[in-house]
C-alpha atoms as a PDB file:
ATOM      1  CA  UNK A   1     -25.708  -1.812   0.847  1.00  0.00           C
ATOM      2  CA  UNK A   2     -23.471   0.798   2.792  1.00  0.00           C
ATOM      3  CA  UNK A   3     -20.754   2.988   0.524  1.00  0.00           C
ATOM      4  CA  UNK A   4     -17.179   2.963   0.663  1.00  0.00           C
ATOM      5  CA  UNK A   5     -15.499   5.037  -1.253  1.00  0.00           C
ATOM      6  CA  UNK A   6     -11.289   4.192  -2.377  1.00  0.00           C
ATOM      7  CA  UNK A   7      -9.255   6.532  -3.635  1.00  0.00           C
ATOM      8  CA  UNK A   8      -6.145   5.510  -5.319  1.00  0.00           C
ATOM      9  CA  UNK A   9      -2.826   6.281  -6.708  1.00  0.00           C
ATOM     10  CA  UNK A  10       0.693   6.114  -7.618  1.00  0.00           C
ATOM     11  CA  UNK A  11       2.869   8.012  -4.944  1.00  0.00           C
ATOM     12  CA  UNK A  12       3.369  11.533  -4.189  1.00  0.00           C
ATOM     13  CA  UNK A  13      -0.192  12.024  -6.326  1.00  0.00           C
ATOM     14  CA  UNK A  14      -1.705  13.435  -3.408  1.00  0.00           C
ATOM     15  CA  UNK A  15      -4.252  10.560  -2.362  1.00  0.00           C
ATOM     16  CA  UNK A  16      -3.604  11.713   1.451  1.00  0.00           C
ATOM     17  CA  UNK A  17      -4.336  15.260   1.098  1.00  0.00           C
ATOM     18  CA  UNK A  18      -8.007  14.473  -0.638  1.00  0.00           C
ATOM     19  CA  UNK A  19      -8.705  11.797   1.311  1.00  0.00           C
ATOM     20  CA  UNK A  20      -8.599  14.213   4.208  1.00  0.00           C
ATOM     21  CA  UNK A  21     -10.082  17.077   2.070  1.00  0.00           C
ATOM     22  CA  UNK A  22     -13.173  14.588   0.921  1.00  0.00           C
ATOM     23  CA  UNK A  23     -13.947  13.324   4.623  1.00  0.00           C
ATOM     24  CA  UNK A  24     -14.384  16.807   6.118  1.00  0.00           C
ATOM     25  CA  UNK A  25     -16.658  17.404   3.103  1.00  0.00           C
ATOM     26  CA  UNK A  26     -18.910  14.203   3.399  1.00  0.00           C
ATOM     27  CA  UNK A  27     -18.040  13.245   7.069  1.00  0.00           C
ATOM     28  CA  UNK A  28     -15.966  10.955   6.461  1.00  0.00           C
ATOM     29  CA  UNK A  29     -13.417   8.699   8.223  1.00  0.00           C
ATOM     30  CA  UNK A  30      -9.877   7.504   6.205  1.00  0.00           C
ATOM     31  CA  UNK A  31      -8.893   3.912   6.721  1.00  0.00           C
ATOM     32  CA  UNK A  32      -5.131   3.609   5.061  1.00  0.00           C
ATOM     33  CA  UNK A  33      -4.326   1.399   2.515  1.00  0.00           C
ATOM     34  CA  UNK A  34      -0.559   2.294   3.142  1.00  0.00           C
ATOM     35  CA  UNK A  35       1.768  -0.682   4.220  1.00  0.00           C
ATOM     36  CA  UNK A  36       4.293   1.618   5.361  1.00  0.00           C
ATOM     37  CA  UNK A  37       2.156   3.945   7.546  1.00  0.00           C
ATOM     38  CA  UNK A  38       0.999   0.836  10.006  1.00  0.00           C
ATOM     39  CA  UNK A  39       4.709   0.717  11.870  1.00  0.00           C
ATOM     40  CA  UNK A  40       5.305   3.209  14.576  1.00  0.00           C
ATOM     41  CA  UNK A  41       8.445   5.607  14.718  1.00  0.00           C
ATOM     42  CA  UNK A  42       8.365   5.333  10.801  1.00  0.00           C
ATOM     43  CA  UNK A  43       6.930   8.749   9.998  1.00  0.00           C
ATOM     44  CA  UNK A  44       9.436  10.815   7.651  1.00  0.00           C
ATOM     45  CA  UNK A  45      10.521   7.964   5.464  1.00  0.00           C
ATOM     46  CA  UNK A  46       6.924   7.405   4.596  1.00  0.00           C
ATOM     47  CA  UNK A  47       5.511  10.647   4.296  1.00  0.00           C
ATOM     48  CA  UNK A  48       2.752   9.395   6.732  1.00  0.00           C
ATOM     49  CA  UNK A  49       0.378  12.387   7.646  1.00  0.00           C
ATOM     50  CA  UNK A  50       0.808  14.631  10.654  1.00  0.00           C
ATOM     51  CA  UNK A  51      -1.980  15.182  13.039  1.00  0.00           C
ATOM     52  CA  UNK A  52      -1.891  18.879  11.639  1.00  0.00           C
ATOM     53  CA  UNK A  53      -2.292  17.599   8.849  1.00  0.00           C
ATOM     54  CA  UNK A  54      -5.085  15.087   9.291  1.00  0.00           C
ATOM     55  CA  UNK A  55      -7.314  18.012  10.239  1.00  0.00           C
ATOM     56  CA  UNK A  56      -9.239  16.174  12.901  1.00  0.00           C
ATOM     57  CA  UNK A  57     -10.069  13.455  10.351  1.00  0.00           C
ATOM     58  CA  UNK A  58     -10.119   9.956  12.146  1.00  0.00           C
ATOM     59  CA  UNK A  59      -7.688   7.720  10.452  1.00  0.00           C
ATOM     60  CA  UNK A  60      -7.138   3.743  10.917  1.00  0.00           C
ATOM     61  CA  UNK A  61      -4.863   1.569  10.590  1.00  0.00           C
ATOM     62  CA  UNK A  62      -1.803   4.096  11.110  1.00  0.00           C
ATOM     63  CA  UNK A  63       1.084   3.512  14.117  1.00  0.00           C
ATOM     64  CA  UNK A  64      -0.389  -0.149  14.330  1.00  0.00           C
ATOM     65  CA  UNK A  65       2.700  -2.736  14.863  1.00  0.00           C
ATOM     66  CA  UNK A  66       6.247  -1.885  15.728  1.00  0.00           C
ATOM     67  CA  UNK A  67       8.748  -2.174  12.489  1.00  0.00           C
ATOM     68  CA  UNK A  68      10.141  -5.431  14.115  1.00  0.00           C
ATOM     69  CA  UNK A  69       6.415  -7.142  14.253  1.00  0.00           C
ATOM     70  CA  UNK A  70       5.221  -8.633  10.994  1.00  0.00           C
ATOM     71  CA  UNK A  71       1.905  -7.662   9.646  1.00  0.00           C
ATOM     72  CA  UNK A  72       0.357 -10.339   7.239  1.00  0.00           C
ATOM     73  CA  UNK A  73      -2.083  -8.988   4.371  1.00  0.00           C
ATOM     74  CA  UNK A  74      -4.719 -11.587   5.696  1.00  0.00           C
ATOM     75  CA  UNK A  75      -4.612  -9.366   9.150  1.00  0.00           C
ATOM     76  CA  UNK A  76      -4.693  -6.303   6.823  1.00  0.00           C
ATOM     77  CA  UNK A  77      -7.673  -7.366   5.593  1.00  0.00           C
ATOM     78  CA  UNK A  78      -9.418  -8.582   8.716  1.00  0.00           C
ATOM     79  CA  UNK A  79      -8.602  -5.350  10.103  1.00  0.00           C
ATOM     80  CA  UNK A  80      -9.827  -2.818   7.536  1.00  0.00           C
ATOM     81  CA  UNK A  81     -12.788  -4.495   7.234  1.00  0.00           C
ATOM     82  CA  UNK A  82     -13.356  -4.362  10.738  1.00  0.00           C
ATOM     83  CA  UNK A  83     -12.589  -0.396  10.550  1.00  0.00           C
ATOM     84  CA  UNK A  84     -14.857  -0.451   7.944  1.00  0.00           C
ATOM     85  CA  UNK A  85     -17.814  -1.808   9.870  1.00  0.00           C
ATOM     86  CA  UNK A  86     -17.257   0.103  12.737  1.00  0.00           C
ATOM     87  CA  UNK A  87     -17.348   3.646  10.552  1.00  0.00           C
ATOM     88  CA  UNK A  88     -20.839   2.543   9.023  1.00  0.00           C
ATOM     89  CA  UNK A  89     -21.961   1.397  12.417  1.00  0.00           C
ATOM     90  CA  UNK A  90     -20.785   5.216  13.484  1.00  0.00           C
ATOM     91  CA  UNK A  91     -23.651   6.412  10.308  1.00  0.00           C
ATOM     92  CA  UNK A  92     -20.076   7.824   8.459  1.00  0.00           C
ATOM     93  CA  UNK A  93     -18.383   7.158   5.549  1.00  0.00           C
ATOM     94  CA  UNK A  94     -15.572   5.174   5.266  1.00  0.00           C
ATOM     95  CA  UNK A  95     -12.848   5.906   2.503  1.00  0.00           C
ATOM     96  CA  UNK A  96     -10.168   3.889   2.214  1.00  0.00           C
ATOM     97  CA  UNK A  97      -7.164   5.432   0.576  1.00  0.00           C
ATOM     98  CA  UNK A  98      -3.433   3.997   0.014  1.00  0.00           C
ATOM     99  CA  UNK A  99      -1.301   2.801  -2.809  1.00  0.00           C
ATOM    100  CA  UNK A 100      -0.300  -0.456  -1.864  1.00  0.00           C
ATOM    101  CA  UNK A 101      -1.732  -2.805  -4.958  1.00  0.00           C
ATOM    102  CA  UNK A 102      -2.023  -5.930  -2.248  1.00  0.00           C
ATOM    103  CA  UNK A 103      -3.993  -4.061  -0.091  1.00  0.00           C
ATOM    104  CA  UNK A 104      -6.044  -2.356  -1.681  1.00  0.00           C
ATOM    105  CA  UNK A 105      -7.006  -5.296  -3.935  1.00  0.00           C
ATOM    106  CA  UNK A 106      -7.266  -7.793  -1.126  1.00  0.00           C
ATOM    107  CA  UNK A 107     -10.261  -5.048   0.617  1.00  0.00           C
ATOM    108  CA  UNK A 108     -12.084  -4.128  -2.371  1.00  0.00           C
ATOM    109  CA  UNK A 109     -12.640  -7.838  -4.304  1.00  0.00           C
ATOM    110  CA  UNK A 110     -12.830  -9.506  -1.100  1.00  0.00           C
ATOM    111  CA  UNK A 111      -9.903 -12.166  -1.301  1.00  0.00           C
ATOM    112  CA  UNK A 112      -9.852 -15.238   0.755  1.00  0.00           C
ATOM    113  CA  UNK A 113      -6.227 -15.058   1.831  1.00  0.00           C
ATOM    114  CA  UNK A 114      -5.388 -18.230   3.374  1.00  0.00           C
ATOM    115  CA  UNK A 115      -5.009 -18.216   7.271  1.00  0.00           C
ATOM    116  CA  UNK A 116      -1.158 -20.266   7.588  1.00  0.00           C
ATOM    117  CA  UNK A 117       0.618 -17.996  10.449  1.00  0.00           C
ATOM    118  CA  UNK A 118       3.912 -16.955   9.673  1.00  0.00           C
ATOM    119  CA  UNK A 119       6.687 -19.768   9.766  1.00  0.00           C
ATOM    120  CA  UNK A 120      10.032 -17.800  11.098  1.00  0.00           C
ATOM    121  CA  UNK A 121      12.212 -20.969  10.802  1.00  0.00           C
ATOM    122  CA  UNK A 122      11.189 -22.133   7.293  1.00  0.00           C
ATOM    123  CA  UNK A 123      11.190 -18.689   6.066  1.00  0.00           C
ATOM    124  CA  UNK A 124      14.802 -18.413   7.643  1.00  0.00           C
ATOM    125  CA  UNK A 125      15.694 -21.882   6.033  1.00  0.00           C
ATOM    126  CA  UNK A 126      13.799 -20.608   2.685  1.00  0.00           C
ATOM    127  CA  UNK A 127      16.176 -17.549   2.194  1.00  0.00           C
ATOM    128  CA  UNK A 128      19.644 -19.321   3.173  1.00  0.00           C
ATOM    129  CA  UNK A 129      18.294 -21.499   0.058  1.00  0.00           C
ATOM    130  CA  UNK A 130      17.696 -17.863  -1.981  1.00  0.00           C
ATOM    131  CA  UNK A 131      21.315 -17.144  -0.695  1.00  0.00           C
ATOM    132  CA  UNK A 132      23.221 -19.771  -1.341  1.00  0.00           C
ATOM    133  CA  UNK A 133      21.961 -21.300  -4.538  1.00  0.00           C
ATOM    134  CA  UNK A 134      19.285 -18.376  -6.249  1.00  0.00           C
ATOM    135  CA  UNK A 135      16.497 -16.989  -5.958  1.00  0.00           C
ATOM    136  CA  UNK A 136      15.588 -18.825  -9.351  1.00  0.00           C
ATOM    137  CA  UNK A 137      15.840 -21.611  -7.372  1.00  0.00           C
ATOM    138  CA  UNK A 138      13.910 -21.444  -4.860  1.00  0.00           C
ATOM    139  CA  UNK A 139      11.059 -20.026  -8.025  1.00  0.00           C
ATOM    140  CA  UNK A 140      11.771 -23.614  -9.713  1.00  0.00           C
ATOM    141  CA  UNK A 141      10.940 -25.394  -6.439  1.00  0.00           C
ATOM    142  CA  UNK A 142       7.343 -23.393  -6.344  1.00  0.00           C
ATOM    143  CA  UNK A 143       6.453 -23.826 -10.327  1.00  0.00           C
ATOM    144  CA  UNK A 144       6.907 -27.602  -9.045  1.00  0.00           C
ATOM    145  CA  UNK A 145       4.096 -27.366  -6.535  1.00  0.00           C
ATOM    146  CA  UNK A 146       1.936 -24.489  -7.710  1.00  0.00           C
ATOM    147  CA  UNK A 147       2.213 -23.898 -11.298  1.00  0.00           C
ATOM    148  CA  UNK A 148      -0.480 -20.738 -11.039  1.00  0.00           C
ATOM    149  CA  UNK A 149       1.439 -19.019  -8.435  1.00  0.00           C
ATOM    150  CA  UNK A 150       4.923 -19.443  -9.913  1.00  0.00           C
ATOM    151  CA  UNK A 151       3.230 -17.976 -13.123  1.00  0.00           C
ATOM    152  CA  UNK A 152       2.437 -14.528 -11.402  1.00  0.00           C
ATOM    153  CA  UNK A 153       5.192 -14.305  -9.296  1.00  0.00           C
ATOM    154  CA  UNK A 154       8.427 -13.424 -10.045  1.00  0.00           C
ATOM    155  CA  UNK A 155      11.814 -15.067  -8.997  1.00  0.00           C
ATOM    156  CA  UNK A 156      12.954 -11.504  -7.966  1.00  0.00           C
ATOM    157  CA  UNK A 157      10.169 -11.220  -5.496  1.00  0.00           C
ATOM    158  CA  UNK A 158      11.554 -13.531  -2.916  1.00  0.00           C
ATOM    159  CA  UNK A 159       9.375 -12.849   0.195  1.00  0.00           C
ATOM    160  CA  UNK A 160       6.545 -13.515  -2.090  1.00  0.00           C
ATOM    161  CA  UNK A 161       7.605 -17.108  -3.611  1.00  0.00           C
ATOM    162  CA  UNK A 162       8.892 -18.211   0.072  1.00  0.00           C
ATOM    163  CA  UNK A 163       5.014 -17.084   1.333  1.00  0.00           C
ATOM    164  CA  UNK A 164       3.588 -19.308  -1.136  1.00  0.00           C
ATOM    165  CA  UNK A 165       6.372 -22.329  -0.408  1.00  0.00           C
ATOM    166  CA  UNK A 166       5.102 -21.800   3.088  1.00  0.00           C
ATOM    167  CA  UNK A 167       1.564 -22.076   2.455  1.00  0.00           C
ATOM    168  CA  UNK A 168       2.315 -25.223   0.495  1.00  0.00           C
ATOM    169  CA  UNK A 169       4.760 -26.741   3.556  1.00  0.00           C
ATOM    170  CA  UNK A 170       2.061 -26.056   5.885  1.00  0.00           C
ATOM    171  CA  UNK A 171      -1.868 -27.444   3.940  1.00  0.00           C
ATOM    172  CA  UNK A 172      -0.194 -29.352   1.326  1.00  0.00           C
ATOM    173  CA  UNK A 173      -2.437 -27.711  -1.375  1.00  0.00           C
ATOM    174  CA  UNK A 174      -1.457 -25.022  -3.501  1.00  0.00           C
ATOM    175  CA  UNK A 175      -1.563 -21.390  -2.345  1.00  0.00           C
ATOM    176  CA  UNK A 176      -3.679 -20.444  -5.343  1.00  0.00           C
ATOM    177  CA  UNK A 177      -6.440 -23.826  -4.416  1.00  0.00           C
ATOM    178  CA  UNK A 178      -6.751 -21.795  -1.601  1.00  0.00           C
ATOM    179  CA  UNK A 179      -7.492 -18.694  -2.938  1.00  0.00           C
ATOM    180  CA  UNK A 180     -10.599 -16.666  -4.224  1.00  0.00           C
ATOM    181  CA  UNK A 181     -13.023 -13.976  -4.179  1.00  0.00           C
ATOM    182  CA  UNK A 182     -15.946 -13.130  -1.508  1.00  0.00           C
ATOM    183  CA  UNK A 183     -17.100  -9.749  -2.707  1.00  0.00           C
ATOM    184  CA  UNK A 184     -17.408  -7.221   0.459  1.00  0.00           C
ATOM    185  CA  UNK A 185     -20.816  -5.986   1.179  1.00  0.00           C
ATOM    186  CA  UNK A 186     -20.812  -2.358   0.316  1.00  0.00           C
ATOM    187  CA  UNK A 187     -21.147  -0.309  -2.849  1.00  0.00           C
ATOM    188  CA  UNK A 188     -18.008   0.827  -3.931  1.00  0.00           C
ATOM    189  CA  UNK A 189     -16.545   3.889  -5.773  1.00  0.00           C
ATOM    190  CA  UNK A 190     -13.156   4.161  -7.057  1.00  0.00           C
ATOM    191  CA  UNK A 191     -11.649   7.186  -7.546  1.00  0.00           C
ATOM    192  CA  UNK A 192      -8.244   7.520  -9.171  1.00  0.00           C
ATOM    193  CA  UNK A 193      -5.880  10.610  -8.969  1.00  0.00           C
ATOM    194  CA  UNK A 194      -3.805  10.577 -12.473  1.00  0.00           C
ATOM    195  CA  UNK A 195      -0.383  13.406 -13.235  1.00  0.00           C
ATOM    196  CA  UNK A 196       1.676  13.284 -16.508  1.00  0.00           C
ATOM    197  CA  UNK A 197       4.597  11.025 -15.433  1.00  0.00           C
ATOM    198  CA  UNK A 198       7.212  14.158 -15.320  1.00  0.00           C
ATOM    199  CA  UNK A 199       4.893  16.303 -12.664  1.00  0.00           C
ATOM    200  CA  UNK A 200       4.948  13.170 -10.945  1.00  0.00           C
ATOM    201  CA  UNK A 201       8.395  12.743 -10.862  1.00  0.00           C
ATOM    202  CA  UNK A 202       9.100  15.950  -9.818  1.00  0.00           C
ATOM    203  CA  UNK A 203       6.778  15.503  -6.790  1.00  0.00           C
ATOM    204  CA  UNK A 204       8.523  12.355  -5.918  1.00  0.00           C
ATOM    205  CA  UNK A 205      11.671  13.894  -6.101  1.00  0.00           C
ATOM    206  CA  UNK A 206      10.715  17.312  -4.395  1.00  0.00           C
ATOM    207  CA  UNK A 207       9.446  15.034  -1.241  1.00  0.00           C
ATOM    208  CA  UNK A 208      12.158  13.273  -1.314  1.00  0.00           C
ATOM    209  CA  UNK A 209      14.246  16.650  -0.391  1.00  0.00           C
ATOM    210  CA  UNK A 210      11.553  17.093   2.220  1.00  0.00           C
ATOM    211  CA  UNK A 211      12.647  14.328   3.598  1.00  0.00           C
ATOM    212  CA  UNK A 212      15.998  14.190   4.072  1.00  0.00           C
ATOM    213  CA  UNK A 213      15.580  18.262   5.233  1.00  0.00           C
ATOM    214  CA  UNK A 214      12.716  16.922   7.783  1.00  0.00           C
ATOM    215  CA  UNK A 215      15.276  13.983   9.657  1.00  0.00           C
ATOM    216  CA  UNK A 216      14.981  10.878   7.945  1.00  0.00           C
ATOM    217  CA  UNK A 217      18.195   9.943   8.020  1.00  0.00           C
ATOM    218  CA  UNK A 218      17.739  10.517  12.161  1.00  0.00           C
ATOM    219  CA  UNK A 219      15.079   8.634  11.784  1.00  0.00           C
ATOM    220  CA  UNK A 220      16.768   5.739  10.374  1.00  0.00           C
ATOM    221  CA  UNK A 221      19.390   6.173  12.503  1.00  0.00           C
ATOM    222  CA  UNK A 222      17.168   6.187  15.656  1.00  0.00           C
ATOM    223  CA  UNK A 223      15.300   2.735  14.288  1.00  0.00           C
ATOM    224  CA  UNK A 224      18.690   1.104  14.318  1.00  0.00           C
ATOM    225  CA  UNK A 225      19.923   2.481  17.621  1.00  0.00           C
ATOM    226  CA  UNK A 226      16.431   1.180  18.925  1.00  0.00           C
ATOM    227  CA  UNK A 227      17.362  -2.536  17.344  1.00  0.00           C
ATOM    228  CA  UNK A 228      15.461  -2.833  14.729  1.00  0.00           C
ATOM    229  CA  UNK A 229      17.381  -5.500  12.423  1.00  0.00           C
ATOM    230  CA  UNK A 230      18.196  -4.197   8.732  1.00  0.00           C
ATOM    231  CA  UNK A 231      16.893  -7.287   7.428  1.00  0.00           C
ATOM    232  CA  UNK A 232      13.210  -6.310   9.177  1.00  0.00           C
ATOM    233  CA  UNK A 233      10.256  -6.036   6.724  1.00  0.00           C
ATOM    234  CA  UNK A 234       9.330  -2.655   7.462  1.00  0.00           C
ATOM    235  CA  UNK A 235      13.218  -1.896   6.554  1.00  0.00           C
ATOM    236  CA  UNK A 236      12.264  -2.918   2.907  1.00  0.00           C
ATOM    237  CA  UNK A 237      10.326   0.401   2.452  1.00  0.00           C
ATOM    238  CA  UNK A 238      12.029   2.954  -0.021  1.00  0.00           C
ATOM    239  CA  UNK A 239      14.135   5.397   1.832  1.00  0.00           C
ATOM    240  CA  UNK A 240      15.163   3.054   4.482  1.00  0.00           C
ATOM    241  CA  UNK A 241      16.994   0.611   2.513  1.00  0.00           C
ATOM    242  CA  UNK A 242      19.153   3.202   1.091  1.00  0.00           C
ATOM    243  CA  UNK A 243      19.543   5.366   4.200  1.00  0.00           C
ATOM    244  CA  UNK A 244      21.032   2.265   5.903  1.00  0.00           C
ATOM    245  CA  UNK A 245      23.650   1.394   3.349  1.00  0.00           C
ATOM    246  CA  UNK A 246      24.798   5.390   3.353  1.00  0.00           C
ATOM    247  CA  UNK A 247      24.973   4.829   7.439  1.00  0.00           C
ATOM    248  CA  UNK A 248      27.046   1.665   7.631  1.00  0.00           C
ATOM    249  CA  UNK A 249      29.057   3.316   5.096  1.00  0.00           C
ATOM    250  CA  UNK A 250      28.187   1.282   1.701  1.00  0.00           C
ATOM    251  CA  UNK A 251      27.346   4.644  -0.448  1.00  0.00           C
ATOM    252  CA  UNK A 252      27.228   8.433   0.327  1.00  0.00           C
ATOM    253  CA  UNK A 253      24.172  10.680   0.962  1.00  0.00           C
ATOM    254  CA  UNK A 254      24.157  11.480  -2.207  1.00  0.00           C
ATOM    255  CA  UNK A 255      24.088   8.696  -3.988  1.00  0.00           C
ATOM    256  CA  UNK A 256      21.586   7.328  -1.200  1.00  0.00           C
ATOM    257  CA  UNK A 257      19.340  10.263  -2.121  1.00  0.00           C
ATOM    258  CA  UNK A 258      19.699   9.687  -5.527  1.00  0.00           C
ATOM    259  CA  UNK A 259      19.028   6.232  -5.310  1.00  0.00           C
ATOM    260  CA  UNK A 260      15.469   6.602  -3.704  1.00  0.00           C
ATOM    261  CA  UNK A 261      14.371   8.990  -6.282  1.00  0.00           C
ATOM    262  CA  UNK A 262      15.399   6.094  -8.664  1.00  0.00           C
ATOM    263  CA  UNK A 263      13.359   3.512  -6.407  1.00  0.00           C
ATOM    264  CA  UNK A 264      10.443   5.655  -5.688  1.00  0.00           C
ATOM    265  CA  UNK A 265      10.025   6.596  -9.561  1.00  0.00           C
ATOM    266  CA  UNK A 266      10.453   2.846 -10.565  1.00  0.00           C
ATOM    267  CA  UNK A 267       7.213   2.074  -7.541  1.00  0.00           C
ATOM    268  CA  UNK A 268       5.391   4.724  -9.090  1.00  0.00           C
ATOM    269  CA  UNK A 269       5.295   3.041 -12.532  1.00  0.00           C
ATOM    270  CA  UNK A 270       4.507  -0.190 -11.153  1.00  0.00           C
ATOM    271  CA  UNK A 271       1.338   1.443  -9.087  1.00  0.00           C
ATOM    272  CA  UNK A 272       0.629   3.163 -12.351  1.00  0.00           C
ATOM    273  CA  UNK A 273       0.614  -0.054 -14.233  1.00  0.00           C
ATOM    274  CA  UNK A 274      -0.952  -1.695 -11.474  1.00  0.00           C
ATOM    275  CA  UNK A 275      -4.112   1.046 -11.531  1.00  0.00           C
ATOM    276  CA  UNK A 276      -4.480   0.947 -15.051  1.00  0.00           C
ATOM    277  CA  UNK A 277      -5.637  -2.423 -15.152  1.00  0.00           C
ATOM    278  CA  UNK A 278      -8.568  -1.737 -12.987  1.00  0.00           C
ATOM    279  CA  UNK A 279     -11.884  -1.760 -13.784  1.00  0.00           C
ATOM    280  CA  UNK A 280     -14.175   0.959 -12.986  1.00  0.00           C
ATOM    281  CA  UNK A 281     -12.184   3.889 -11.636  1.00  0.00           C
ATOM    282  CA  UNK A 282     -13.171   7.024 -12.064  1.00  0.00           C
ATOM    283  CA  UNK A 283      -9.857   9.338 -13.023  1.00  0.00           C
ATOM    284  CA  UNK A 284      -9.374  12.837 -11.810  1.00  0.00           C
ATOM    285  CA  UNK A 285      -5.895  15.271 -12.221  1.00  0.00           C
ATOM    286  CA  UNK A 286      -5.484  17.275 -10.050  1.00  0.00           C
ATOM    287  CA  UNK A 287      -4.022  19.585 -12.200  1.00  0.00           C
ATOM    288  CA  UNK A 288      -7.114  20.188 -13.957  1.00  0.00           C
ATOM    289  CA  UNK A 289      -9.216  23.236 -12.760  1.00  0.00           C
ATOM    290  CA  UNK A 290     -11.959  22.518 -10.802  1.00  0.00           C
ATOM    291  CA  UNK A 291     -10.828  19.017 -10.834  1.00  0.00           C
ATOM    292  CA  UNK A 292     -11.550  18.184  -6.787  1.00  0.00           C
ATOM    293  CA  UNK A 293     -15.232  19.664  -7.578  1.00  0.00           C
ATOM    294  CA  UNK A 294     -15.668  17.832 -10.113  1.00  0.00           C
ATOM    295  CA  UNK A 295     -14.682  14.439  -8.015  1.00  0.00           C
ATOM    296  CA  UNK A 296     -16.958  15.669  -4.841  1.00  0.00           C
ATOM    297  CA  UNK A 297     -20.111  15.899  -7.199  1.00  0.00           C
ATOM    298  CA  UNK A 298     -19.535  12.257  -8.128  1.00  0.00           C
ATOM    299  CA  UNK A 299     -19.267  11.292  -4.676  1.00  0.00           C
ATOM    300  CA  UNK A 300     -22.080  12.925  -3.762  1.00  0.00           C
ATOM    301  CA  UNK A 301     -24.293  11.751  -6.618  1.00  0.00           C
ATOM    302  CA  UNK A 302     -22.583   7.906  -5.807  1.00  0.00           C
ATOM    303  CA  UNK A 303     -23.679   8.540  -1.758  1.00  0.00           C
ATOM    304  CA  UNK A 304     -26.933   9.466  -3.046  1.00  0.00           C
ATOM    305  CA  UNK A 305     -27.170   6.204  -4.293  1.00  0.00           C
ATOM    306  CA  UNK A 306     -28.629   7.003  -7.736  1.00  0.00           C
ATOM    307  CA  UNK A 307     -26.727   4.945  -9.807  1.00  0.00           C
ATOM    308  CA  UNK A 308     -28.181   6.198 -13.068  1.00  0.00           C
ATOM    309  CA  UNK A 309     -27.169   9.344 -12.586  1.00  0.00           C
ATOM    310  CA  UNK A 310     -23.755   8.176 -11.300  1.00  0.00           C
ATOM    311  CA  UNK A 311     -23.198   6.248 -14.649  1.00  0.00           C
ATOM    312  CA  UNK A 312     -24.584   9.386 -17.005  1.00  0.00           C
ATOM    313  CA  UNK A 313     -23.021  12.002 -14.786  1.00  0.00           C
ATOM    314  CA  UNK A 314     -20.047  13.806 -17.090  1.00  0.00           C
ATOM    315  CA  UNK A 315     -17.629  14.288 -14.285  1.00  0.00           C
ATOM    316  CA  UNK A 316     -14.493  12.343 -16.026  1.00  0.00           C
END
């Protein structure tokens, strides 16, 4: 079977920069596993690579949909996997790199995501329920029909429970009936970057400063003046959210600022979390000395495909 390679992360760990780094090395081609780099004209807020910065590297699934378009993880799928083919086809090596559990989860075990389109006037009718009587509610109403998914979804995650409510409106059978595994067909190395959680946080927070110095509250500003609603998914990514309330005069810059340093350290412990509980991946700081050749030898070694060697190789 063909290779892929993942390499993943919590934020601001650097995934981007090796991903780049490792392609030039092993020609290579990145396919993002980054829901916030697919919308156009969203490219501060989400620290989404330059083309300086990509180095020449292809890169998929970047500047795909408009913020105002949604983008469903079963078309995620469908479309890295397609990227996916067409780098092997090419006689390169595909590495998909991102932070985005859903994602990255849905590629690599090979869910079967359930094909119901988006429903725009139950999910409108869905969240005047969340509104008006709780978002427990509407959680209730899904433990009713699909025990399993109410179990590993939590009220707080609205968009999530109404997704599964909609599923349910539209087949009648459980979201989680539904679902399932279909293993891609590739060999696949995982490669996880790892910091203590205080160097991470002061990477988070030094991009954040980055950020705000590069435009992004222009940026936000721009969206809006373009019409993209507030209440837009892509709007939901940290460092939009906020920048909107400071603009239509809710909270200061400051406290804006402050407030997606908060959010971005929270997402960072929930990736963490999140990567901890996988099986397999092969950890790397990039702190360490000689930590990046450390992580090309055991790509090398995994291209190789000597799998022996792979497993006794001491490059952890």
């Amino acid at each position: 079977m063909p290779p892929l390679v993942a390499i993943v992360g919590p934020t601001a760990v650097g995934k981007t920069a090796t991903a780049i780094r490792l392609a030039l090395d092993i020609d290579g081609e990145v396919v993002s596993a980054d829901s916030r780099y697919l919308y156009r004209g969203m490219d501060i807020g989400t620290a989404k690579p330059t083309v300086a910065e990509m180095r020449g590297v292809p890169h998929h699934l970047i500047d795909v949909v408009d913020p105002t378009e949604d983008y469903s993880l079963a078309l995620y799928q469908q479309d890295a996997y397609q990227a996916i083919a067409d780098i092997t086809a090419r006689g390169r090596v595909p590495i998909l790199a991102g932070g985005t559990p859903l994602y990255i989860n849905a590629v690599l075990e090979g869910w079967r995501i359930p094909e119901v389109p988006p429903d725009p006037a139950f999910r409108e009718a869905m969240e005047q329920v969340a509104r008006e009587r709780g978002p427990e509610h509407l959680h209730r109403r899904l433990a009713e029909v699909d025990p399993a998914a109410a179990a590993r979804i939590p009220a707080t995650n609205v968009r999530r429970v109404i997704r599964a409510l909609e599923i349910y409106q539209h087949t009648g059978r459980p979201m989680t009936e539904l679902e399932g595994k279909s293993p891609p067909p590739y060999r696949i190395l995982i490669v996880g970057l790892t910091l203590p959680r205080e160097e991470l946080y002061r990477r988070i927070d030094r991009r954040v400063d980055e950020q705000i110095a590069a435009g992004l509250v222009d940026e936000v500003r721009g969206l809006l003046a373009a019409g993209v609603p507030t209440d837009a998914p892509a709007m939901s990514a940290i460092g939009y959210g906020e920048i909107v309330a400071y603009l239509q005069g809710e909270t200061t810059l400051p406290e804006a600022i402050e407030r997606i340093r908060y959010n971005t350290h929270r997402y960072a412990r929930h990736q963490t979390t999140w990567l901890r509980r996988m099986r397999g991946v092969h950890w790397f700081d990039p702190q360490e000395p000689g930590w990046y050749e450390r992580l090309l030898k055991l790509v090398r070694i995994f291209l190789a495909g000597n799998e022996t060697d792979l497993n006794a190789a001491d490059v952890d």
